[in-house]
C-alpha atoms as a PDB file:
ATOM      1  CA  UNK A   1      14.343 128.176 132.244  1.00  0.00           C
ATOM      2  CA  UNK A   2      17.050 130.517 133.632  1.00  0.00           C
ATOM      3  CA  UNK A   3      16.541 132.286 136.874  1.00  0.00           C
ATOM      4  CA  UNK A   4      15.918 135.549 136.951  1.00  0.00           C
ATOM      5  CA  UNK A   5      19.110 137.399 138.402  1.00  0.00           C
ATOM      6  CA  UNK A   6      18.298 139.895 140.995  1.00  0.00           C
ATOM      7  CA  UNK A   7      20.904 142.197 142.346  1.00  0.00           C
ATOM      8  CA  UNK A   8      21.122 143.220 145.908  1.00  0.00           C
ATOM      9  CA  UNK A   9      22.834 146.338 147.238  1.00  0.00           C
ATOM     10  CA  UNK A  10      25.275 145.488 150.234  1.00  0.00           C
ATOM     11  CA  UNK A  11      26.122 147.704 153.042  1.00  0.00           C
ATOM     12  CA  UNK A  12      29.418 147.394 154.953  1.00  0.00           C
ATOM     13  CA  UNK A  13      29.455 146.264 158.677  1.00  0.00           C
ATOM     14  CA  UNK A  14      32.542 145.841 161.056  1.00  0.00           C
ATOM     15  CA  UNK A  15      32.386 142.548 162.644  1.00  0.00           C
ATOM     16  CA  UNK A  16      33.108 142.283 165.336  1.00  0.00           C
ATOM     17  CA  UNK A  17      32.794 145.613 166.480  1.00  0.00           C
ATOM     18  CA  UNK A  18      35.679 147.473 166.673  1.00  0.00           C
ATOM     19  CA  UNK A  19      37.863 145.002 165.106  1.00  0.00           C
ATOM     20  CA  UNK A  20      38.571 147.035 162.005  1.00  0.00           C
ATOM     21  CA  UNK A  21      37.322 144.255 159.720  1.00  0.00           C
ATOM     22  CA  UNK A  22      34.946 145.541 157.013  1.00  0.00           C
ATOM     23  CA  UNK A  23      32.054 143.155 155.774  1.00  0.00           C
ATOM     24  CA  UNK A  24      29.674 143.388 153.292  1.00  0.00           C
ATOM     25  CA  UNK A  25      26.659 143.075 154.829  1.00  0.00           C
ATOM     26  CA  UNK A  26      22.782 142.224 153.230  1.00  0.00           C
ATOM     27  CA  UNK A  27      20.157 140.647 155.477  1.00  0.00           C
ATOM     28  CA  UNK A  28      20.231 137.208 155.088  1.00  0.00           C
ATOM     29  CA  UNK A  29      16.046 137.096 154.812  1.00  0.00           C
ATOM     30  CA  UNK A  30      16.098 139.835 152.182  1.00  0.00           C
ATOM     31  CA  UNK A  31      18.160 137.004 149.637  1.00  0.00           C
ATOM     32  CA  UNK A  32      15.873 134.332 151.055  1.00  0.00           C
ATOM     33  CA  UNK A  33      12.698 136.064 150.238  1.00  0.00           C
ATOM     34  CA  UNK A  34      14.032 136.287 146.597  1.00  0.00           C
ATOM     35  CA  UNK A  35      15.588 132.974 146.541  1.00  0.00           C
ATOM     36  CA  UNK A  36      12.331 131.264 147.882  1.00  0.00           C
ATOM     37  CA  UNK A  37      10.177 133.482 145.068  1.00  0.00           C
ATOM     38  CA  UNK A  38      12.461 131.572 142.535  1.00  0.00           C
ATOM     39  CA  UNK A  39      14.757 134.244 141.675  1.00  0.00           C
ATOM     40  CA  UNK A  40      18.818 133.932 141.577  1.00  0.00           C
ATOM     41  CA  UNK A  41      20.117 136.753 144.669  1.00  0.00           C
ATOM     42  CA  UNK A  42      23.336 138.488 143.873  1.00  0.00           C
ATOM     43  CA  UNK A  43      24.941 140.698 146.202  1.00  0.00           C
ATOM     44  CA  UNK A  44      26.438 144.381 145.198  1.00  0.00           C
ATOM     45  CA  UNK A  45      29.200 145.466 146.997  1.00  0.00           C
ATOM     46  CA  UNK A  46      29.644 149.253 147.185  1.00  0.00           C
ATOM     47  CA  UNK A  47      32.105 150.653 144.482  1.00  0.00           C
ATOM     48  CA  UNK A  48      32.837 153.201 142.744  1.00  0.00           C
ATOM     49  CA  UNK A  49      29.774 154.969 140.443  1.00  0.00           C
ATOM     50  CA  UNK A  50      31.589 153.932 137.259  1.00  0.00           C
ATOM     51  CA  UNK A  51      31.487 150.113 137.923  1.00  0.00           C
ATOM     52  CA  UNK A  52      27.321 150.772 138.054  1.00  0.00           C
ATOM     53  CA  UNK A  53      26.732 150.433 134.100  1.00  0.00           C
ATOM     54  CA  UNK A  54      28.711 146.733 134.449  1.00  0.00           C
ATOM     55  CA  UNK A  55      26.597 145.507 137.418  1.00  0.00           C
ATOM     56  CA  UNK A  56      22.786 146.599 136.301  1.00  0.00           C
ATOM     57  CA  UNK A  57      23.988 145.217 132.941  1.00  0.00           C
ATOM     58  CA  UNK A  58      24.468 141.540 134.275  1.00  0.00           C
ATOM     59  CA  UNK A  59      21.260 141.660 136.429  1.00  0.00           C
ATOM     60  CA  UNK A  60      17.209 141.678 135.644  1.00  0.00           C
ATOM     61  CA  UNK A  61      16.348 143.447 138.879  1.00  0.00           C
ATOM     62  CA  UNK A  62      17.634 145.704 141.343  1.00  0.00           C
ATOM     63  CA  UNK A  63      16.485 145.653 144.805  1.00  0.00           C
ATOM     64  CA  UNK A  64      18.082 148.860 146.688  1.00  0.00           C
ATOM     65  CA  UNK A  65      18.304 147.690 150.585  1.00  0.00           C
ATOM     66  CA  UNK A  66      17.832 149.414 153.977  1.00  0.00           C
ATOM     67  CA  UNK A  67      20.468 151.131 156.312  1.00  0.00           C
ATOM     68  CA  UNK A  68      21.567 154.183 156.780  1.00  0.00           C
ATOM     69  CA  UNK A  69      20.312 158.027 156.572  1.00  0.00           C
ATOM     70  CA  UNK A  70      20.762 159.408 152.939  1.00  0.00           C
ATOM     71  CA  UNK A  71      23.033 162.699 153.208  1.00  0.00           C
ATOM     72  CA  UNK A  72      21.168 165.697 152.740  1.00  0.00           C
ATOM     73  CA  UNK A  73      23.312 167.206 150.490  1.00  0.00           C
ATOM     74  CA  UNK A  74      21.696 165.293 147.979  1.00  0.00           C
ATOM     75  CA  UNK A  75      18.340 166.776 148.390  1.00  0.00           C
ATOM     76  CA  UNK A  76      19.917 170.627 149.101  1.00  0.00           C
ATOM     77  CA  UNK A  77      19.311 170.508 152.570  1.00  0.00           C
ATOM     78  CA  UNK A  78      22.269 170.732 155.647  1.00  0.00           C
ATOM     79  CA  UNK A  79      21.847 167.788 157.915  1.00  0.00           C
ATOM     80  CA  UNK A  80      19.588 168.684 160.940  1.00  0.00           C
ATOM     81  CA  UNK A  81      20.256 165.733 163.548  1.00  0.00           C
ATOM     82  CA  UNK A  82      22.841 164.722 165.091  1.00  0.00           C
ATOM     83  CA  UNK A  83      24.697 161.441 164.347  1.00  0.00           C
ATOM     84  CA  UNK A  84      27.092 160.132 161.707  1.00  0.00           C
ATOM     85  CA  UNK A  85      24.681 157.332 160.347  1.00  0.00           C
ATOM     86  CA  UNK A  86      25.720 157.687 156.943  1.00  0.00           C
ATOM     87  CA  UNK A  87      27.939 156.714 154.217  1.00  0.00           C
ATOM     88  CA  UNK A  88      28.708 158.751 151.421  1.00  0.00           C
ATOM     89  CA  UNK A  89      30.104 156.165 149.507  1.00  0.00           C
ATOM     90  CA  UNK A  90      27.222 154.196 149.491  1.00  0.00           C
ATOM     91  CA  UNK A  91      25.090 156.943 148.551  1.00  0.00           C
ATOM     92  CA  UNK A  92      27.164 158.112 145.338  1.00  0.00           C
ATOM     93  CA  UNK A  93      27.547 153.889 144.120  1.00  0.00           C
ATOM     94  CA  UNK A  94      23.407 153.681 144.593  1.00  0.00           C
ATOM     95  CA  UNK A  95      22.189 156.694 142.983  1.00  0.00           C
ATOM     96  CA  UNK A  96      24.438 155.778 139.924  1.00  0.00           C
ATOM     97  CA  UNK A  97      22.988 152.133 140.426  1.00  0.00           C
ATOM     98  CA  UNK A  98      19.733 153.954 139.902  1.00  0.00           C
ATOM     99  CA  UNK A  99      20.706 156.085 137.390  1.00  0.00           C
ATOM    100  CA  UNK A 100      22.022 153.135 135.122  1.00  0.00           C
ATOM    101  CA  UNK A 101      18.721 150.877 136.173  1.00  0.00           C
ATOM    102  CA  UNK A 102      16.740 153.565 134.932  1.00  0.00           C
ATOM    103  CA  UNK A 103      18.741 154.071 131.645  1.00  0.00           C
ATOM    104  CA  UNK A 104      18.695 150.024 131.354  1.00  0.00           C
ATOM    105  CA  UNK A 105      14.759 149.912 131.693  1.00  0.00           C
ATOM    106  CA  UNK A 106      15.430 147.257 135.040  1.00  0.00           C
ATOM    107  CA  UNK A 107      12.715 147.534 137.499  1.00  0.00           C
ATOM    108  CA  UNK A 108      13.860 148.193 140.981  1.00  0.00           C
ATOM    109  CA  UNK A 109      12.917 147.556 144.326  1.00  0.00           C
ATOM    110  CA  UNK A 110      13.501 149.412 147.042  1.00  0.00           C
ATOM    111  CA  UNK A 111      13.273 148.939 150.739  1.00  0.00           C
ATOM    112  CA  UNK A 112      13.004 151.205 153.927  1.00  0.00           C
ATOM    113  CA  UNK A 113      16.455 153.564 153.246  1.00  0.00           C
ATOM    114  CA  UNK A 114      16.188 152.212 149.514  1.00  0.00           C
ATOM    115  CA  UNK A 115      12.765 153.807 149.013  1.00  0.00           C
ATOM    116  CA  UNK A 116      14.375 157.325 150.182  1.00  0.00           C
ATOM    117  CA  UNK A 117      17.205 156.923 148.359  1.00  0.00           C
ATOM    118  CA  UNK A 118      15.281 156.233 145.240  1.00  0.00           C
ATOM    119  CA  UNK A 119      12.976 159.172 146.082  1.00  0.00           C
ATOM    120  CA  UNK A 120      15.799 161.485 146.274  1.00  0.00           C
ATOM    121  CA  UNK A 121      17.377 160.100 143.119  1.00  0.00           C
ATOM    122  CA  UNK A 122      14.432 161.327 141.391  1.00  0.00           C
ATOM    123  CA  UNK A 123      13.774 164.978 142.580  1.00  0.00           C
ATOM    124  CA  UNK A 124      12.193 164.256 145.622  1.00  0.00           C
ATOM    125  CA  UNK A 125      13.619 165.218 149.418  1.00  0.00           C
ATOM    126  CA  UNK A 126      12.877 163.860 152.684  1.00  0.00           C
ATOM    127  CA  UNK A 127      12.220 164.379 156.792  1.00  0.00           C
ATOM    128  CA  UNK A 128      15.101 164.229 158.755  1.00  0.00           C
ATOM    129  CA  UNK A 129      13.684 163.290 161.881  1.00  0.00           C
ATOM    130  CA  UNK A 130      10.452 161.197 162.419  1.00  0.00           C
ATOM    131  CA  UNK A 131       9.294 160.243 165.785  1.00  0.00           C
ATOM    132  CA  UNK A 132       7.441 157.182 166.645  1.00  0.00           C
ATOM    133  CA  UNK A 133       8.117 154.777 163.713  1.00  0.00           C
ATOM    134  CA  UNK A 134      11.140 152.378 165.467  1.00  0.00           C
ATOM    135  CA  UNK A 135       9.539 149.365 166.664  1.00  0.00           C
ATOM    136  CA  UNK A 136      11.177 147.512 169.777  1.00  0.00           C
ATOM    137  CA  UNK A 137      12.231 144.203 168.165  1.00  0.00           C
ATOM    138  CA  UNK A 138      12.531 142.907 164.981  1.00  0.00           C
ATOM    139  CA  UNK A 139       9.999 140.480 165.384  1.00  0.00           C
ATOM    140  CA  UNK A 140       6.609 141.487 164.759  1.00  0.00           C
ATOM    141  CA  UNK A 141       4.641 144.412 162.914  1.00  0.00           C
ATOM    142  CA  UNK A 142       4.078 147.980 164.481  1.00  0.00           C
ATOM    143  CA  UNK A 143       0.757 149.489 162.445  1.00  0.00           C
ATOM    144  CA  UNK A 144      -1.560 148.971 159.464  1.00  0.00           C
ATOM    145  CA  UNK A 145      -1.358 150.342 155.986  1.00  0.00           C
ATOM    146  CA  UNK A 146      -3.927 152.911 154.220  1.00  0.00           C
ATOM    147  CA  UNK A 147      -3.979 151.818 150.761  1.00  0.00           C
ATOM    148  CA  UNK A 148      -4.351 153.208 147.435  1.00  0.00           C
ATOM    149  CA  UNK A 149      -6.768 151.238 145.370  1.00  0.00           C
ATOM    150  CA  UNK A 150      -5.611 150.064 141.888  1.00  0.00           C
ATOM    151  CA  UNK A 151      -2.192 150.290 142.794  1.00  0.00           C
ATOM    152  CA  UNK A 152       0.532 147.414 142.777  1.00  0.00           C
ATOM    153  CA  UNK A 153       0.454 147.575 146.470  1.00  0.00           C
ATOM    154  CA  UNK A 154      -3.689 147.011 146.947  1.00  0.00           C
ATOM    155  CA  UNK A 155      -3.114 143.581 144.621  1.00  0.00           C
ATOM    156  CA  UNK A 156      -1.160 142.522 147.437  1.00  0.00           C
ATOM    157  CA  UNK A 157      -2.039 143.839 150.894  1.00  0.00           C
ATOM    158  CA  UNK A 158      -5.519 144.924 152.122  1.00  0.00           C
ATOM    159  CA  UNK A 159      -6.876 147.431 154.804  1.00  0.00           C
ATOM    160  CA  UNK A 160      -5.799 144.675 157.500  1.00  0.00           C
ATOM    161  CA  UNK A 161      -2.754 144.476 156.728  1.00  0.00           C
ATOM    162  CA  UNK A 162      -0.091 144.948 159.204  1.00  0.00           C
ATOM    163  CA  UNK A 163       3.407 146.113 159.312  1.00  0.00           C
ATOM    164  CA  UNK A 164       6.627 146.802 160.713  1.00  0.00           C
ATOM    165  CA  UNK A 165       8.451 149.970 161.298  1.00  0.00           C
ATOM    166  CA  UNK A 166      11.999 150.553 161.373  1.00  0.00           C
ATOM    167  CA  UNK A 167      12.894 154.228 160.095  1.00  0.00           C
ATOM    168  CA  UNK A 168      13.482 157.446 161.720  1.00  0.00           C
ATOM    169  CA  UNK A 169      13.139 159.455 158.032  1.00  0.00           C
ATOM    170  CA  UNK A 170      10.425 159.197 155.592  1.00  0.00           C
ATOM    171  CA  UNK A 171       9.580 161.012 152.397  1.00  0.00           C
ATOM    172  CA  UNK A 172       8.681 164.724 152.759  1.00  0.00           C
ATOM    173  CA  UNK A 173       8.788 166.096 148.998  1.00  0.00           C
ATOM    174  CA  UNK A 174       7.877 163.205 146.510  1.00  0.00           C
ATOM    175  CA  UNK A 175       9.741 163.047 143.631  1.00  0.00           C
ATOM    176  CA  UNK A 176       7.226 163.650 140.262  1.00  0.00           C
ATOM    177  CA  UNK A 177       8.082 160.460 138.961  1.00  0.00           C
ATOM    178  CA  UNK A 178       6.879 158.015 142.077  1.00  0.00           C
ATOM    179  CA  UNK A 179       2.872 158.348 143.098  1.00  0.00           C
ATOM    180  CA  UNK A 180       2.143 157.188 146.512  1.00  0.00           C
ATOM    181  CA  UNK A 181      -0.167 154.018 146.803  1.00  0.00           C
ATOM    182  CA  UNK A 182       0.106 153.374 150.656  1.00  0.00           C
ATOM    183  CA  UNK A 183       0.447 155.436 154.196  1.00  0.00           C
ATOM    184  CA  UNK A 184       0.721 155.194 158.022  1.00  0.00           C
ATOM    185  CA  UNK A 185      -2.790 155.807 158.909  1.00  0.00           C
ATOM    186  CA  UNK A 186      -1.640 157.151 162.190  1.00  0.00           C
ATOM    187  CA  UNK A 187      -0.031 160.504 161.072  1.00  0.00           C
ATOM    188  CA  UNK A 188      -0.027 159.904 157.145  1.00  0.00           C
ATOM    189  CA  UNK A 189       3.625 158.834 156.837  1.00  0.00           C
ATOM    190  CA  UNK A 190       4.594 157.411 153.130  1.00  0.00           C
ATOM    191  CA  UNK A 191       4.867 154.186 153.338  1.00  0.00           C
ATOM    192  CA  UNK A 192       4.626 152.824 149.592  1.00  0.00           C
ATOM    193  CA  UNK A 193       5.587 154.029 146.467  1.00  0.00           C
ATOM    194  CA  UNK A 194       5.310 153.158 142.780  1.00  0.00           C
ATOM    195  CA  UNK A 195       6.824 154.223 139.075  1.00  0.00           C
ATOM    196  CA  UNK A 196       4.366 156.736 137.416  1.00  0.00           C
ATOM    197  CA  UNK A 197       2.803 155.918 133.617  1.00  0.00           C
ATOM    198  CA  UNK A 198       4.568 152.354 134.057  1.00  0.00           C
ATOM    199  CA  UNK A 199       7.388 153.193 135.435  1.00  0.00           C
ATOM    200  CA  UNK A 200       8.748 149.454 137.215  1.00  0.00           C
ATOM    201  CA  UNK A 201       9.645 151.022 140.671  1.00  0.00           C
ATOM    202  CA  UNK A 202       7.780 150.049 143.738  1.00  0.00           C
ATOM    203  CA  UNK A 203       9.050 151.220 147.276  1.00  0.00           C
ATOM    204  CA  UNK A 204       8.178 150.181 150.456  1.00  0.00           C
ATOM    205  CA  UNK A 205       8.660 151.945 153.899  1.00  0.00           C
ATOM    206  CA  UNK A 206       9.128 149.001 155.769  1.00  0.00           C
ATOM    207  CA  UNK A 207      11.289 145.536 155.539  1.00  0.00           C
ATOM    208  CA  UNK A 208       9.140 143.405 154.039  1.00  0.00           C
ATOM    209  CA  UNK A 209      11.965 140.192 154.686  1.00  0.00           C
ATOM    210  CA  UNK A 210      11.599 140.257 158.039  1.00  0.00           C
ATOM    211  CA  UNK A 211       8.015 139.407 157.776  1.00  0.00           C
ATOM    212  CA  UNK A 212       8.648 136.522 155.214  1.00  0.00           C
ATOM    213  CA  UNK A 213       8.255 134.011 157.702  1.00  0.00           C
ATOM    214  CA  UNK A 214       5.126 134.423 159.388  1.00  0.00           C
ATOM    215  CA  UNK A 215       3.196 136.670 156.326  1.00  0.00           C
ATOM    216  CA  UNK A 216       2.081 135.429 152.974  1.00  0.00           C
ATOM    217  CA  UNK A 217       1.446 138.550 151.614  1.00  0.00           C
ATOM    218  CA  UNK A 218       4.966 139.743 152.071  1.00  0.00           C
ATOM    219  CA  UNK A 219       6.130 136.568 150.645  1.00  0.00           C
ATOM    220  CA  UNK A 220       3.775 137.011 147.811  1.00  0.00           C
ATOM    221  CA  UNK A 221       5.818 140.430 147.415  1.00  0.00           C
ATOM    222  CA  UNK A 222       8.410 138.873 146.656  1.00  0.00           C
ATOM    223  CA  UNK A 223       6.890 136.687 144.505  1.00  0.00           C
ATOM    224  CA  UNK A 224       5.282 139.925 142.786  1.00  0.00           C
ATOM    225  CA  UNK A 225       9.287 141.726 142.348  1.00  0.00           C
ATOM    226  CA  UNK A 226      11.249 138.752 140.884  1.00  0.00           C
ATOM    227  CA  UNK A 227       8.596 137.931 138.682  1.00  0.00           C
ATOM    228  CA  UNK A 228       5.855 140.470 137.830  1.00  0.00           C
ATOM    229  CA  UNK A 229       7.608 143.922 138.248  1.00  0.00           C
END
């Protein structure tokens, strides 16, 4: 039985710093959690928005990764923090990667940055600055989840469940298409998102691949993605 094909999106890191060599650059975990689901990982490089149609045509899935801010422009707004985490040219290559996903009928999956990304691809905006939702380490979870019953997420986590937090945006508008099915208890923070009337879209606030490891209900995740979504 062939594989399903899952495509990855890849951000670009310098390595070493300040060398002025460009990598593209996916968490190693997030291809292992699809690899160990029994699913084939394939990574996206950015490109141009007209090479989108060729790459969701060759995949089944899309999962839309974490990194930086999404520009503002995109969702009318000037940006309101200071910093230069964010690349344009990333932005423009996804949200046609979306675009052409949705046109295809390929579910996605979409992680952390992804789930903004996705939110702002569909009419939706989002909070610039968020306080208290940047965990120390990597290891480890940060809070619990308030979950939606009946939704994709409550098949898979419970009122127990805990995890981790690595995002200084969140959703503020939510696009019409997405409903939410899970928040931050603490202050009500999105942190779960799903396709509306069937839509195949499910978003997550936090990086469910770094919790692999030690959690089998993130690992049944990605169980759920490369083969029920």
């Amino acid at each position: 039985m062939r594989k399903v094909i899952v495509g990855i999106t890849g951000n670009e890191k310098e390595m070493p710093p300040l060398s002025g060599l460009t990598y593209v650059a996916v968490a190693r975990d997030l291809a292992e959690g699809v690899k160990v689901a029994g699913g084939l990982p394939i990574v996206i490089p950015i490109g141009l928005p007209d090479l989108a149609k060729d790459y969701v045509t060759m995949i089944d899935k899309l999962i839309l990764s974490g990194g930086q801010h999404v520009s503002p422009h995109f969702y009318g707004e000037a940006q309101a923090i200071d910093g230069n985490d964010y690349l344009l040219a990333r932005d423009e290559f996804e949200l046609a990667l979306i675009e052409e996903a949705l046109k295809q009928g390929k579910p996605i999956f979409a992680v952390c940055r992804g789930m903004q990304l996705l939110n702002v691809a569909l009419g939706g905006s989002l909070q610039q600055d968020v306080g208290n939702h940047w965990q120390d380490t990597v290891k480890g979870t940060s809070h619990g989840l308030r979950i939606r019953p009946n939704s994709r997420v409550s098949q898979l986590f419970h009122k127990g469940s805990l995890i981790n937090s690595f995002h200084k945006q969140s959703i503020k508008t939510l696009a019409p298409a997405l409903q939410v099915t899970a928040r931050d208890p603490r202050d009500g923070t999105i942190e779960a998102v799903e396709g509306r009337d069937g839509l195949p879209i499910l978003g997550v606030q936090w990086h469910p691949e770094f919790l692999c490891g030690d959690c089998e209900n993130n690992r049944q995740l990605f169980c759920y993605i490369v083969h029920q979504l």
